[in-house]
Protein backbone atom coordinates (compact mmCIF):
# COMPACT_ATOMS: atom_id res chain seq x y z
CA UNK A 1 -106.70 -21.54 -26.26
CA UNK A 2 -106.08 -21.54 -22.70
CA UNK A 3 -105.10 -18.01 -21.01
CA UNK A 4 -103.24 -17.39 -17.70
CA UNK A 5 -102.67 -14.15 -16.93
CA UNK A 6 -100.00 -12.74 -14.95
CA UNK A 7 -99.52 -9.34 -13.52
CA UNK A 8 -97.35 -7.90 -10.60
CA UNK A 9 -93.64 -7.38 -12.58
CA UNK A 10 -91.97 -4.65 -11.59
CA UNK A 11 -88.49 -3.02 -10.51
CA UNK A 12 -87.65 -3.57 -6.85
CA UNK A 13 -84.43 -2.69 -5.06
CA UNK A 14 -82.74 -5.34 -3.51
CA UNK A 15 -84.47 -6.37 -0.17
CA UNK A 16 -87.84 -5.68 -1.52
CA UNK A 17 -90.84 -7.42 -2.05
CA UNK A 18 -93.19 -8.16 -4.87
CA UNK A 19 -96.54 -10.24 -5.34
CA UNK A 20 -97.25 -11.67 -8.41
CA UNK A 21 -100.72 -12.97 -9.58
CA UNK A 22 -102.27 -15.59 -12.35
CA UNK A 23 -105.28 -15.93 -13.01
CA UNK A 24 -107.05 -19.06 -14.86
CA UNK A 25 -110.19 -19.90 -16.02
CA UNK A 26 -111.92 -21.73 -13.22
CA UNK A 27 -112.34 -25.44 -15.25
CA UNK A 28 -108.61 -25.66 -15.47
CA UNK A 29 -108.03 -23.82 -12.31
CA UNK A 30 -110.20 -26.14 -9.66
CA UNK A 31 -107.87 -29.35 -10.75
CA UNK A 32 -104.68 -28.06 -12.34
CA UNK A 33 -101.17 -28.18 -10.28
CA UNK A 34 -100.41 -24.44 -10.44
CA UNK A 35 -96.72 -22.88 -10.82
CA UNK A 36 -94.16 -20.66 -11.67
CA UNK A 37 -91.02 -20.65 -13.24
CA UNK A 38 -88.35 -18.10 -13.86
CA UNK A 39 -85.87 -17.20 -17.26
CA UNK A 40 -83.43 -15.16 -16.86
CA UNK A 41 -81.29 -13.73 -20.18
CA UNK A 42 -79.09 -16.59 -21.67
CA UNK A 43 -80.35 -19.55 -19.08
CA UNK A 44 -82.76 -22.23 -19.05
CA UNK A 45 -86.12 -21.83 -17.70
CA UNK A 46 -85.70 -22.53 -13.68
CA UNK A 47 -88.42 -24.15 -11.74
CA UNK A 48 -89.72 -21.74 -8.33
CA UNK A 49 -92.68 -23.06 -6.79
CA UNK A 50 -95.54 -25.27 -7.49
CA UNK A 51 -98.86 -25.53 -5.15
CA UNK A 52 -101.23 -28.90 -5.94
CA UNK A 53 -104.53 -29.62 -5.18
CA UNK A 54 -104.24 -31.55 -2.19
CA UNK A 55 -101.89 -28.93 -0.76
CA UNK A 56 -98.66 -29.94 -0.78
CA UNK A 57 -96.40 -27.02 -2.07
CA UNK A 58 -92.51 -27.39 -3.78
CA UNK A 59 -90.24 -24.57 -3.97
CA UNK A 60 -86.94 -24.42 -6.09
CA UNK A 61 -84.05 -24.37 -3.98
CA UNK A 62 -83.01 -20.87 -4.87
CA UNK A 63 -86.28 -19.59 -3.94
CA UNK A 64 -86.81 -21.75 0.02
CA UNK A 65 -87.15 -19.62 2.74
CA UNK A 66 -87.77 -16.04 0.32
CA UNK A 67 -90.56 -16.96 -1.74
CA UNK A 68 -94.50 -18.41 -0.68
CA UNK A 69 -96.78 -19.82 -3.35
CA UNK A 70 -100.30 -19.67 -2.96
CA UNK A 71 -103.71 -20.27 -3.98
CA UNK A 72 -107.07 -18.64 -3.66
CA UNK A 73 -109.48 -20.84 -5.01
CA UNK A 74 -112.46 -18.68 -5.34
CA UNK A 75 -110.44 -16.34 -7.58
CA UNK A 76 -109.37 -18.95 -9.97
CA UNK A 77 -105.49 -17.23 -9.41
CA UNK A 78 -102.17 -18.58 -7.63
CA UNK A 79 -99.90 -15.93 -5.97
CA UNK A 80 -96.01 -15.64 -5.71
CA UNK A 81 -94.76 -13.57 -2.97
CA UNK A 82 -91.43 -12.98 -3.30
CA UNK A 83 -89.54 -11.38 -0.29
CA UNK A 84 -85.72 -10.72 0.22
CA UNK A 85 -85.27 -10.16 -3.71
CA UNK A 86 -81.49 -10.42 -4.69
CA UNK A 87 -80.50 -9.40 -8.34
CA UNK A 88 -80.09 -12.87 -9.62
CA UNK A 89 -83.76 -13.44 -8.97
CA UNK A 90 -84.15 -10.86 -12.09
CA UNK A 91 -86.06 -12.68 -14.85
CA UNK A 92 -89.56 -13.13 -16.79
CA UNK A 93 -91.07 -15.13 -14.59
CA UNK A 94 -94.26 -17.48 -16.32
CA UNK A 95 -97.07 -18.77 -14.59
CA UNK A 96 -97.91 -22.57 -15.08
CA UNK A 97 -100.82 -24.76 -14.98
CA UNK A 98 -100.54 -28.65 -15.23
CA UNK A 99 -103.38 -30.08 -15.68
CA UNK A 100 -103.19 -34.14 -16.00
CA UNK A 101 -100.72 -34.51 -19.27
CA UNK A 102 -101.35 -30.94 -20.05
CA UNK A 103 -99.86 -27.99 -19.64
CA UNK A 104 -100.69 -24.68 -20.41
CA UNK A 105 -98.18 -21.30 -20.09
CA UNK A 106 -99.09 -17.91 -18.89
CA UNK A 107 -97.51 -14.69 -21.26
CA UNK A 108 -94.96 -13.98 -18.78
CA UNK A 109 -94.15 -11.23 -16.36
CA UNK A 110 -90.82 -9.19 -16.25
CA UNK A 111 -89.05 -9.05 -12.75
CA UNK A 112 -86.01 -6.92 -12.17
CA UNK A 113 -84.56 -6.24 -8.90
CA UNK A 114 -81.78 -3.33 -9.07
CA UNK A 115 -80.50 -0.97 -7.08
């Protein structure tokens, strides 16, 4: 079974910042589209930001301008840097790999931004 593992929840105060990691093992890593989505209590799962191997990057439109997906290839891990954190960005956010027609889920990470 495939593992991605997140890390880098936490509680922020509005304004803050957090960085959150996933790591991959490197055979799904090196040609996987890497992601992450977000699910807050009572709401769909919402797409954030998605970086592809040839480099192009999409970001959610809730997200544009706040957020910056990226990945370091030698670690095998994408990062999410999320800046200017509002309370509605409060959710378990999942890390995603998609990797030709598969796709494979990280556990999840718990974000909550409160004053």
């Amino acid at each position: 079974q495939v593992q991605l593992v997140e890390s880098g929840g936490g509680l922020v105060q509005p304004g803050g910042s957090l960085r959150l990691s996933c790591a991959a093992p490197a055979n799904i890593f090196s040609d996987s589209a890497m992601g992450w989505y977000r699910q807050a209590p009572g709401e769909q799962r919402e797409f954030v930001a998605r970086s592809f191997t040839g480099g192009s990057i999409w970001y959610g439109d809730s997200v544009k301008g706040r957020f910056t997906i990226s990945r370091d290839n030698a670690k095998n891990t994408v990062y999410l840097q999320m800046n200017v954190l509002k309370p509605e960005d409060t959710a378990v956010y999942y890390c995603n790999a998609q990797q030709g027609g598969e796709i494979y889920w990280g556990q999840g990470t718990q974000v909550t931004v409160s004053s």
